[in-house]
Protein backbone atom coordinates (compact mmCIF):
# COMPACT_ATOMS: atom_id res chain seq x y z
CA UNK A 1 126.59 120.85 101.08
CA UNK A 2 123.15 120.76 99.08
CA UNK A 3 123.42 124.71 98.77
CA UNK A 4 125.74 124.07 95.60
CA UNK A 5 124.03 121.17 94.30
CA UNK A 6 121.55 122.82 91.91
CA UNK A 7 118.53 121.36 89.54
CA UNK A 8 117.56 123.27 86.04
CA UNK A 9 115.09 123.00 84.90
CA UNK A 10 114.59 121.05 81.32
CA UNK A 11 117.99 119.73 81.83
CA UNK A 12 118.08 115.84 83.20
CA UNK A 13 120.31 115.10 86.59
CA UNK A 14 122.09 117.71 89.29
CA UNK A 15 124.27 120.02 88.95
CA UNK A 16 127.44 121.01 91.24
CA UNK A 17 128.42 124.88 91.23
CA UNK A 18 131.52 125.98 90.07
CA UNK A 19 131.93 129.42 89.49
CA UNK A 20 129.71 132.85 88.58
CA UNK A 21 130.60 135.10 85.93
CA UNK A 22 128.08 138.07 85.08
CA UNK A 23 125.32 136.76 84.04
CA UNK A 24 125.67 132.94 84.72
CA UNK A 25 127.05 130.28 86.47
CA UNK A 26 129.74 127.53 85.40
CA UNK A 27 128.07 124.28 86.64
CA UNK A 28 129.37 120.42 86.55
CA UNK A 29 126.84 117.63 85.49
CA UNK A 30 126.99 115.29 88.44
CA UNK A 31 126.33 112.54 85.62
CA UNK A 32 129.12 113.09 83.17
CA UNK A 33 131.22 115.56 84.84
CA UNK A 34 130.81 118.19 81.83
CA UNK A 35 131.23 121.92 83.06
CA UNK A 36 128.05 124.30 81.42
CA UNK A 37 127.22 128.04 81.65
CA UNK A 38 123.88 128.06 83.30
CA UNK A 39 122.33 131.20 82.69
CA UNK A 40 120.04 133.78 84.71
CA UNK A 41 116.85 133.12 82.99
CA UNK A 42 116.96 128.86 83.36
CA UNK A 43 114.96 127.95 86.75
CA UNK A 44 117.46 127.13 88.75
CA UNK A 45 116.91 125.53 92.25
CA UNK A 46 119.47 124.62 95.11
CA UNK A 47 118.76 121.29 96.98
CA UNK A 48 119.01 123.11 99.89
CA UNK A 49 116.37 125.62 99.12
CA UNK A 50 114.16 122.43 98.30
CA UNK A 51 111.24 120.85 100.84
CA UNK A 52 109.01 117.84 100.91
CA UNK A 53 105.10 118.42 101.65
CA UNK A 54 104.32 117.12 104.97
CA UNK A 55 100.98 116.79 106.95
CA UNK A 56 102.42 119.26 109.88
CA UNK A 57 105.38 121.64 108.48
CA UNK A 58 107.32 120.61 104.93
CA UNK A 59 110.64 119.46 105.92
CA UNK A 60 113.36 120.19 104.44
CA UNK A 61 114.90 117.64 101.41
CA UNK A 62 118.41 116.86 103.47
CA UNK A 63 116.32 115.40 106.15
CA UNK A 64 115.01 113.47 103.57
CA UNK A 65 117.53 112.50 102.03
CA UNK A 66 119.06 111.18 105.53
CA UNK A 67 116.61 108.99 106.21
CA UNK A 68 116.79 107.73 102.92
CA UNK A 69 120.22 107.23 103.45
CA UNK A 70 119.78 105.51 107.07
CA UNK A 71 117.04 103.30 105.43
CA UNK A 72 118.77 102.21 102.81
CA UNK A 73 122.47 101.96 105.14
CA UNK A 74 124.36 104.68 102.64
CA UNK A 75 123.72 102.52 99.40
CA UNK A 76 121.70 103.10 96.14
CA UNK A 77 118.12 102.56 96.98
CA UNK A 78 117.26 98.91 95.98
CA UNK A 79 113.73 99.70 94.31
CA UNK A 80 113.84 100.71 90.64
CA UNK A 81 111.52 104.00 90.46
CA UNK A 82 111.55 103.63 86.44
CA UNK A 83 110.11 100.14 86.57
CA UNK A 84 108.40 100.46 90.04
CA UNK A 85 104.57 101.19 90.65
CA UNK A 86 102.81 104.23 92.09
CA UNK A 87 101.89 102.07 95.24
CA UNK A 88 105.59 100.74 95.56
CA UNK A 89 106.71 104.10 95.09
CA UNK A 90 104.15 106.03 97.90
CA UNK A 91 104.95 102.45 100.03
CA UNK A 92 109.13 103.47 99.94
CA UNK A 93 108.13 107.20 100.56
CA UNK A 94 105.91 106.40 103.44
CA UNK A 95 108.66 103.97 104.99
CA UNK A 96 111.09 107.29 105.06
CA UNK A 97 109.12 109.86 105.41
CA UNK A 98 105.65 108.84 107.33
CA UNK A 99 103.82 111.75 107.95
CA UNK A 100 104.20 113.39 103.53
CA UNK A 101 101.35 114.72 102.56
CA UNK A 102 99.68 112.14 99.82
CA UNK A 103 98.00 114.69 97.99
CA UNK A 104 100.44 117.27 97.10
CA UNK A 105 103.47 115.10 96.78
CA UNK A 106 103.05 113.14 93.47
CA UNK A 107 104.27 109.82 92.05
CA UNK A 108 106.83 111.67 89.82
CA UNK A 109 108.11 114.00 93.09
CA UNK A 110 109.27 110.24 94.31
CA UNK A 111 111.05 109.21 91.21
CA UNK A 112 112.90 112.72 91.06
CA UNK A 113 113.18 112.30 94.33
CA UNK A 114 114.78 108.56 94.12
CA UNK A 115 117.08 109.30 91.07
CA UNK A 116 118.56 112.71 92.95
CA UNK A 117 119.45 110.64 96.03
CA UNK A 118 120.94 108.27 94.12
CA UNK A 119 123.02 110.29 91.72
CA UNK A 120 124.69 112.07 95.09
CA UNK A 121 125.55 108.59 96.37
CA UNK A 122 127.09 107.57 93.24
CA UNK A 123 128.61 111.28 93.38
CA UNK A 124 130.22 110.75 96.89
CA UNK A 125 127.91 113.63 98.19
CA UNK A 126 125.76 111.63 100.60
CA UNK A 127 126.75 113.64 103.65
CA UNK A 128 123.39 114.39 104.89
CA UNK A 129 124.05 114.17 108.80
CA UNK A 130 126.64 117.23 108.33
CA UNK A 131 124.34 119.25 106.20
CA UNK A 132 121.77 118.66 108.85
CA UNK A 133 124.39 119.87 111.51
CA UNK A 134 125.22 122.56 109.65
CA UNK A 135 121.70 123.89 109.28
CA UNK A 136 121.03 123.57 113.42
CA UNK A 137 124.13 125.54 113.44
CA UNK A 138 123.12 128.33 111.27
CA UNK A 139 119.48 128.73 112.99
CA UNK A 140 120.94 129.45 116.37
């Protein structure tokens, strides 16, 4: 499921895939639901391809995500990144995911982090567990 949610880079929120023409791709703001050509030369990143920095081996940002999701029982996360502090923020992070690694994941990581969890709740694409199935599935 997070294989067609994509980030671009200089552009604010996710993005679902649509379609690919030639030399682009027809995405869908998961904000305001606008379709966009998205073209070869923008950075563009899949949330699957995505991992968090841990002190053993990074792990990947569904599993994230999922324990985000199990900490905060499928709803928005309660703390507001914009307004909270670096310690509040690297406190939340360390309640889901213990063992990140403090100096390579940065206070702004967390907020992006935050925001994109939230937007795919709000989006109806908090499905974590399956993607996490799905994964195990494909590794075998």
């Amino acid at each position: 499921m997070l294989k067609t949610i994509l980030s671009i880079a200089g552009k604010p929120g996710l993005y679902k895939l649509i379609s690919q023409g030639k030399n682009m791709l027809i995405v869908e703001s998961l904000g305001d639901k606008k379709r966009l050509p998205a073209y070869g030369n923008e950075k563009i990143i899949s949330l699957g391809d995505i991992s968090m920095y841990t002190d053993d081996e990074d792990v990947p940002l569904q599993e994230v995500f999922a324990s985000m999701k199990k900490k905060e029982n499928g709803a928005l996360v309660a703390l507001d990144y914009k307004k909270a502090s670096a310690e509040e923020l690297h406190a939340y992070l360390t309640e889901v995911l213990p063992t990140y690694d403090r100096d390579r994941v940065h206070t702004s990581d967390i907020k992006k982090l935050i925001a994109w969890y939230n937007l795919l709740v709000e989006s109806n694409l908090a499905d974590f567990e399956e993607a996490e199935e799905e994964t195990a599935a494909d590794a075998e």
